[in-house]
PDB file of N, CA and C in Angstrom:
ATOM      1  N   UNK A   1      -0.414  -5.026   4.473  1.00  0.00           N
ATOM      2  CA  UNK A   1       0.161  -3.802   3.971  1.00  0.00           C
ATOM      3  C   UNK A   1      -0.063  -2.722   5.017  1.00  0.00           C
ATOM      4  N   UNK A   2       0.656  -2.235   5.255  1.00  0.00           N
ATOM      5  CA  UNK A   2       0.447  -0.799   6.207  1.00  0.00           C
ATOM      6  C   UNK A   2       1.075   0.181   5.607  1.00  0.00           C
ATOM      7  N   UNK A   3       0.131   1.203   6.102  1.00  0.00           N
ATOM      8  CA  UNK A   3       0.485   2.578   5.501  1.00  0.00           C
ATOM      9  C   UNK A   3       0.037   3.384   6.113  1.00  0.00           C
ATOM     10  N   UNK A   4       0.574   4.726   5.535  1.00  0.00           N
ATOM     11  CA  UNK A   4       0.019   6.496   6.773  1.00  0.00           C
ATOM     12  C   UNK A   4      -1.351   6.908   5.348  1.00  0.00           C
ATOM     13  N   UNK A   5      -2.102   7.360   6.211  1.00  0.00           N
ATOM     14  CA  UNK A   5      -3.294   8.053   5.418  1.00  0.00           C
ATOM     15  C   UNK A   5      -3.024   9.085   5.291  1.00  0.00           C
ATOM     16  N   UNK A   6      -3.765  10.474   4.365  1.00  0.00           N
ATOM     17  CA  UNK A   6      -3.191  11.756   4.635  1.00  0.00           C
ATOM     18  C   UNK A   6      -3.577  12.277   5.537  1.00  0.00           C
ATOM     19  N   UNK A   7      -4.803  11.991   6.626  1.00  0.00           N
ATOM     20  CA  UNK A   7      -4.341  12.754   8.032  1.00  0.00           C
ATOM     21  C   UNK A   7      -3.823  12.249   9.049  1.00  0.00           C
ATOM     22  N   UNK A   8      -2.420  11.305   8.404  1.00  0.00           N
ATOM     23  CA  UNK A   8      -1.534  11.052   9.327  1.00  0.00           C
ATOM     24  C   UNK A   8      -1.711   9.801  10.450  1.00  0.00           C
ATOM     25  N   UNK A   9      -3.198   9.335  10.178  1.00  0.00           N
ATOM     26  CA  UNK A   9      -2.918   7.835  10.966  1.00  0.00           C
ATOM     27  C   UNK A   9      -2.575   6.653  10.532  1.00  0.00           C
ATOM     28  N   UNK A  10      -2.095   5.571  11.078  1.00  0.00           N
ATOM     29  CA  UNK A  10      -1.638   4.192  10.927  1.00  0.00           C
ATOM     30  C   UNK A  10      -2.668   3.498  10.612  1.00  0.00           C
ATOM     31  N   UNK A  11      -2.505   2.789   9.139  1.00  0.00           N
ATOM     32  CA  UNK A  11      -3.356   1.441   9.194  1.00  0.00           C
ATOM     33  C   UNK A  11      -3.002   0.416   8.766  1.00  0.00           C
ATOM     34  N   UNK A  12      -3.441  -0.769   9.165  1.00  0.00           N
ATOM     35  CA  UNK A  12      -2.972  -2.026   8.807  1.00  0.00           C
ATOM     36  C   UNK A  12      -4.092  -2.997   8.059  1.00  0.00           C
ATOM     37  N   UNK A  13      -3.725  -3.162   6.510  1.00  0.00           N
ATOM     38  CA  UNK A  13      -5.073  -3.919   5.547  1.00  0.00           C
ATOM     39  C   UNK A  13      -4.589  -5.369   5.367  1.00  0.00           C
ATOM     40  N   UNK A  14      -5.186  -5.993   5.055  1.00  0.00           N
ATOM     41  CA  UNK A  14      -5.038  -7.098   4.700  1.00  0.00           C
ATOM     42  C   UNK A  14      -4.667  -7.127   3.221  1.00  0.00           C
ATOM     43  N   UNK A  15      -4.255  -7.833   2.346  1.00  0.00           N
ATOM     44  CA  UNK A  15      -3.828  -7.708   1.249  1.00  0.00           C
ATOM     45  C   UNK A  15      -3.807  -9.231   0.502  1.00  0.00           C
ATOM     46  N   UNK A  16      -4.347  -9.450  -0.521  1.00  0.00           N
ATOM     47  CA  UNK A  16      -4.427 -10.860  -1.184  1.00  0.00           C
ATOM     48  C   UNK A  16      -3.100 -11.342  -1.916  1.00  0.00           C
ATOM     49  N   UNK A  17      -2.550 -12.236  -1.824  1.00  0.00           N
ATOM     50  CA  UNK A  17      -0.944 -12.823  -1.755  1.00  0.00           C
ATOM     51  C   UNK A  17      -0.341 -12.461  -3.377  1.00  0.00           C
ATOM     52  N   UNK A  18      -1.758 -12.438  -4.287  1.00  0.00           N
ATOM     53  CA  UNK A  18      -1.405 -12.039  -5.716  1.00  0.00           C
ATOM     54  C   UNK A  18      -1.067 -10.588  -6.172  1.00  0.00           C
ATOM     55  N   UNK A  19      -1.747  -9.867  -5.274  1.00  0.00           N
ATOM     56  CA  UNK A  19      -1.490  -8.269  -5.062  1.00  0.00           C
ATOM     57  C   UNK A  19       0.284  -7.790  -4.210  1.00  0.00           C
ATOM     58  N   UNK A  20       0.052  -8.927  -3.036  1.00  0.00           N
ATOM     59  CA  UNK A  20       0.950  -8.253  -1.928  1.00  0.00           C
ATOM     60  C   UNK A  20       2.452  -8.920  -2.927  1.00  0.00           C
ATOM     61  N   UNK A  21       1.977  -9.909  -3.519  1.00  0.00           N
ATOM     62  CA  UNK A  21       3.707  -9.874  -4.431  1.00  0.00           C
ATOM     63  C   UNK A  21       4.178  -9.074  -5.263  1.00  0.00           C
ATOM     64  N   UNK A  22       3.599  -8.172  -5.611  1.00  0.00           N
ATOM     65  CA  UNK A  22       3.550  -7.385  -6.290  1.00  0.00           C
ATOM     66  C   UNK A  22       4.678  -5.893  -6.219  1.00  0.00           C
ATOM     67  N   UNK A  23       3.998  -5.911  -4.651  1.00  0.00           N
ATOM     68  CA  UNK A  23       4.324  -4.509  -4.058  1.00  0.00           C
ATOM     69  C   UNK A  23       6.000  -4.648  -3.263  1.00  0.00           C
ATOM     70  N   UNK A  24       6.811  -3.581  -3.640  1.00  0.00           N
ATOM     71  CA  UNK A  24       7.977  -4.189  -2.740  1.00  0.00           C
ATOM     72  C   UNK A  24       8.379  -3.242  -1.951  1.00  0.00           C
ATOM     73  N   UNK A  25       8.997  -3.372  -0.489  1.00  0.00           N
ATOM     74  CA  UNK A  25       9.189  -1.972   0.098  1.00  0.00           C
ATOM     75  C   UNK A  25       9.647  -0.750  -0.622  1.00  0.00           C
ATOM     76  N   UNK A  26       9.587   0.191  -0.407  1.00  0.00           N
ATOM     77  CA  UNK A  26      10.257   1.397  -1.249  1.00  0.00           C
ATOM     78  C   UNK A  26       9.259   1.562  -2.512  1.00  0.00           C
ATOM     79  N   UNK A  27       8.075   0.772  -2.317  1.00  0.00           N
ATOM     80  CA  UNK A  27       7.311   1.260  -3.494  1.00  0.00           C
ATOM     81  C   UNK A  27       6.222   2.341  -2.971  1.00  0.00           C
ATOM     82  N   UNK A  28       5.825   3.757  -3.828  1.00  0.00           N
ATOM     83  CA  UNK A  28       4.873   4.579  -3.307  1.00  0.00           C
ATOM     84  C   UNK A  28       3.800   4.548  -4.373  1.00  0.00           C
ATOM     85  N   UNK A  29       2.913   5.221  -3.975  1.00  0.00           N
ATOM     86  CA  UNK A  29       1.803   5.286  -4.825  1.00  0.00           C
ATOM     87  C   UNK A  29       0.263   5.363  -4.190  1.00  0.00           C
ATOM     88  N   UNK A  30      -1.043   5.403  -4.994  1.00  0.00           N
ATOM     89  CA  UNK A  30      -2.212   5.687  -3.978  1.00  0.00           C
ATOM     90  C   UNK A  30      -2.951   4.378  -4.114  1.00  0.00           C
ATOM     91  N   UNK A  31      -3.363   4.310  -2.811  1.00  0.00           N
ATOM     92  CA  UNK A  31      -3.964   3.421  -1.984  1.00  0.00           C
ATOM     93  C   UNK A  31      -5.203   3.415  -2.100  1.00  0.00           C
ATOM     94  N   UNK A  32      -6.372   2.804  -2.516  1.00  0.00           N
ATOM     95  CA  UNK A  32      -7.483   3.049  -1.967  1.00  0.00           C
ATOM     96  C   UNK A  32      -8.117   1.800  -1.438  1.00  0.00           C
ATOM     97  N   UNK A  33      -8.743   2.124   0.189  1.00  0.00           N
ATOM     98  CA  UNK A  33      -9.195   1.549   0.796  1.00  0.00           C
ATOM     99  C   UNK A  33     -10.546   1.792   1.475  1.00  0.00           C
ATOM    100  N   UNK A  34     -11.442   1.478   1.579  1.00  0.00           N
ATOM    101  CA  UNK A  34     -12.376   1.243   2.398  1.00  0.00           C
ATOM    102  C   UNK A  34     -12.883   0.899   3.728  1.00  0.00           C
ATOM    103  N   UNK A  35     -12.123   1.911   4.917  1.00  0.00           N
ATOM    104  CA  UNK A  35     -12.998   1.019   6.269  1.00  0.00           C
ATOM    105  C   UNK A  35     -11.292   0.341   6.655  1.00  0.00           C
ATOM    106  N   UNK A  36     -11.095  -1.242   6.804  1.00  0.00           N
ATOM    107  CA  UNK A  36     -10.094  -1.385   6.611  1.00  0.00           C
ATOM    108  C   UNK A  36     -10.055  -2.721   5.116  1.00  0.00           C
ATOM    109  N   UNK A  37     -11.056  -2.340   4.636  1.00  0.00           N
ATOM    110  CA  UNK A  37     -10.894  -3.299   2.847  1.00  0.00           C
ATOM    111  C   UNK A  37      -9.693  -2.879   2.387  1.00  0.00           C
ATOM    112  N   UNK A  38      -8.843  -3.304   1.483  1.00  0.00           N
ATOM    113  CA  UNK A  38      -7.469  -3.073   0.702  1.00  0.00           C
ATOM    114  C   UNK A  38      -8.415  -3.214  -0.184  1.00  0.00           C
ATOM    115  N   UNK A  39      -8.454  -2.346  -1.625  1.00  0.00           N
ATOM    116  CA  UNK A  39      -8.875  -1.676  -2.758  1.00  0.00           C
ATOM    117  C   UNK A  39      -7.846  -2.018  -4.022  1.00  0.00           C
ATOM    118  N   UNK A  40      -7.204  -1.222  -3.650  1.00  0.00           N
ATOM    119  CA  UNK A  40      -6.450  -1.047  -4.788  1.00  0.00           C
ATOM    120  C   UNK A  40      -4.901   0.260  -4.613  1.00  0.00           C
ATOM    121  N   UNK A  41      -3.798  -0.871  -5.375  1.00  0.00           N
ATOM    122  CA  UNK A  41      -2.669   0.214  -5.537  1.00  0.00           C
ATOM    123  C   UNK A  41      -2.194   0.550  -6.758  1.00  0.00           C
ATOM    124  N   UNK A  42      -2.341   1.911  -6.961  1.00  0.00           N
ATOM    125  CA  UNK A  42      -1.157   2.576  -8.122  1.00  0.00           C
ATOM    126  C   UNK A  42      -0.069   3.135  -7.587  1.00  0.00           C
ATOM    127  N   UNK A  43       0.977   2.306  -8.207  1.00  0.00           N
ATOM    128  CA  UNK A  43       2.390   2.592  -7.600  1.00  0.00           C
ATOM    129  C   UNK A  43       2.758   3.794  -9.123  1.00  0.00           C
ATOM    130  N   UNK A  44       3.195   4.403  -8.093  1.00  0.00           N
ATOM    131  CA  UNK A  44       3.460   5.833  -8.920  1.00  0.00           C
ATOM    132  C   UNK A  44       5.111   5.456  -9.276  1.00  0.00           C
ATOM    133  N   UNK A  45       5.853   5.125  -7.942  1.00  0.00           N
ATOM    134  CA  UNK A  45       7.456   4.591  -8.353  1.00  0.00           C
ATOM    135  C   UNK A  45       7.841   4.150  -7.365  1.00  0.00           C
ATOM    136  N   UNK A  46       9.330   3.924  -7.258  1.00  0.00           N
ATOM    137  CA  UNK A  46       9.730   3.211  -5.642  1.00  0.00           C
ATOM    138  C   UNK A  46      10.987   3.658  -5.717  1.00  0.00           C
ATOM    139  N   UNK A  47      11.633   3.685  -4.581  1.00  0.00           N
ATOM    140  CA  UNK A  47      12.665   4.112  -3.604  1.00  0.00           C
ATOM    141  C   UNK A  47      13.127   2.969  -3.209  1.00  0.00           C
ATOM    142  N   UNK A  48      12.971   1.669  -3.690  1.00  0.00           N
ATOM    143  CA  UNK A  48      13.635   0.275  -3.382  1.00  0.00           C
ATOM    144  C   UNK A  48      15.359   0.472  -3.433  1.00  0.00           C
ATOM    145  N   UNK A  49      15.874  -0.218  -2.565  1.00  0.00           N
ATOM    146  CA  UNK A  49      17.905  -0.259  -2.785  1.00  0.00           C
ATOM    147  C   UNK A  49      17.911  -1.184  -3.608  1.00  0.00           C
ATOM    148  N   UNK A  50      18.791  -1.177  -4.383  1.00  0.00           N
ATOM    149  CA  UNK A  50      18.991  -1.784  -5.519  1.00  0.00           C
ATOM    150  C   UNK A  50      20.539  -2.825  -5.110  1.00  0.00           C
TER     151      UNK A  50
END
């Protein structure tokens, strides 16, 4: 999973295959991570093309 933090840098987490199916581009929401641990996502909504 990669994503922008809020001061704007790049990171790249690893993500477990039961989580990462989950998530589909165009989805937003908060991230929490640790270091570079993947935590946890609440997808608030998504911007996916339909």
């Amino acid at each position: 999973m990669n994503n922008w933090n809020p001061q704007g840098v790049f990171a790249e987490l690893q993500v477990e295959s039961k989580v990462y199916g989950l998530i589909v581009e165009g989805d937003y929401g908060e991230i929490t991570y640790q270091g570079t641990r993947f935590k946890d996502f609440r997808r608030e909504g998504s911007k996916s093309f339909q």
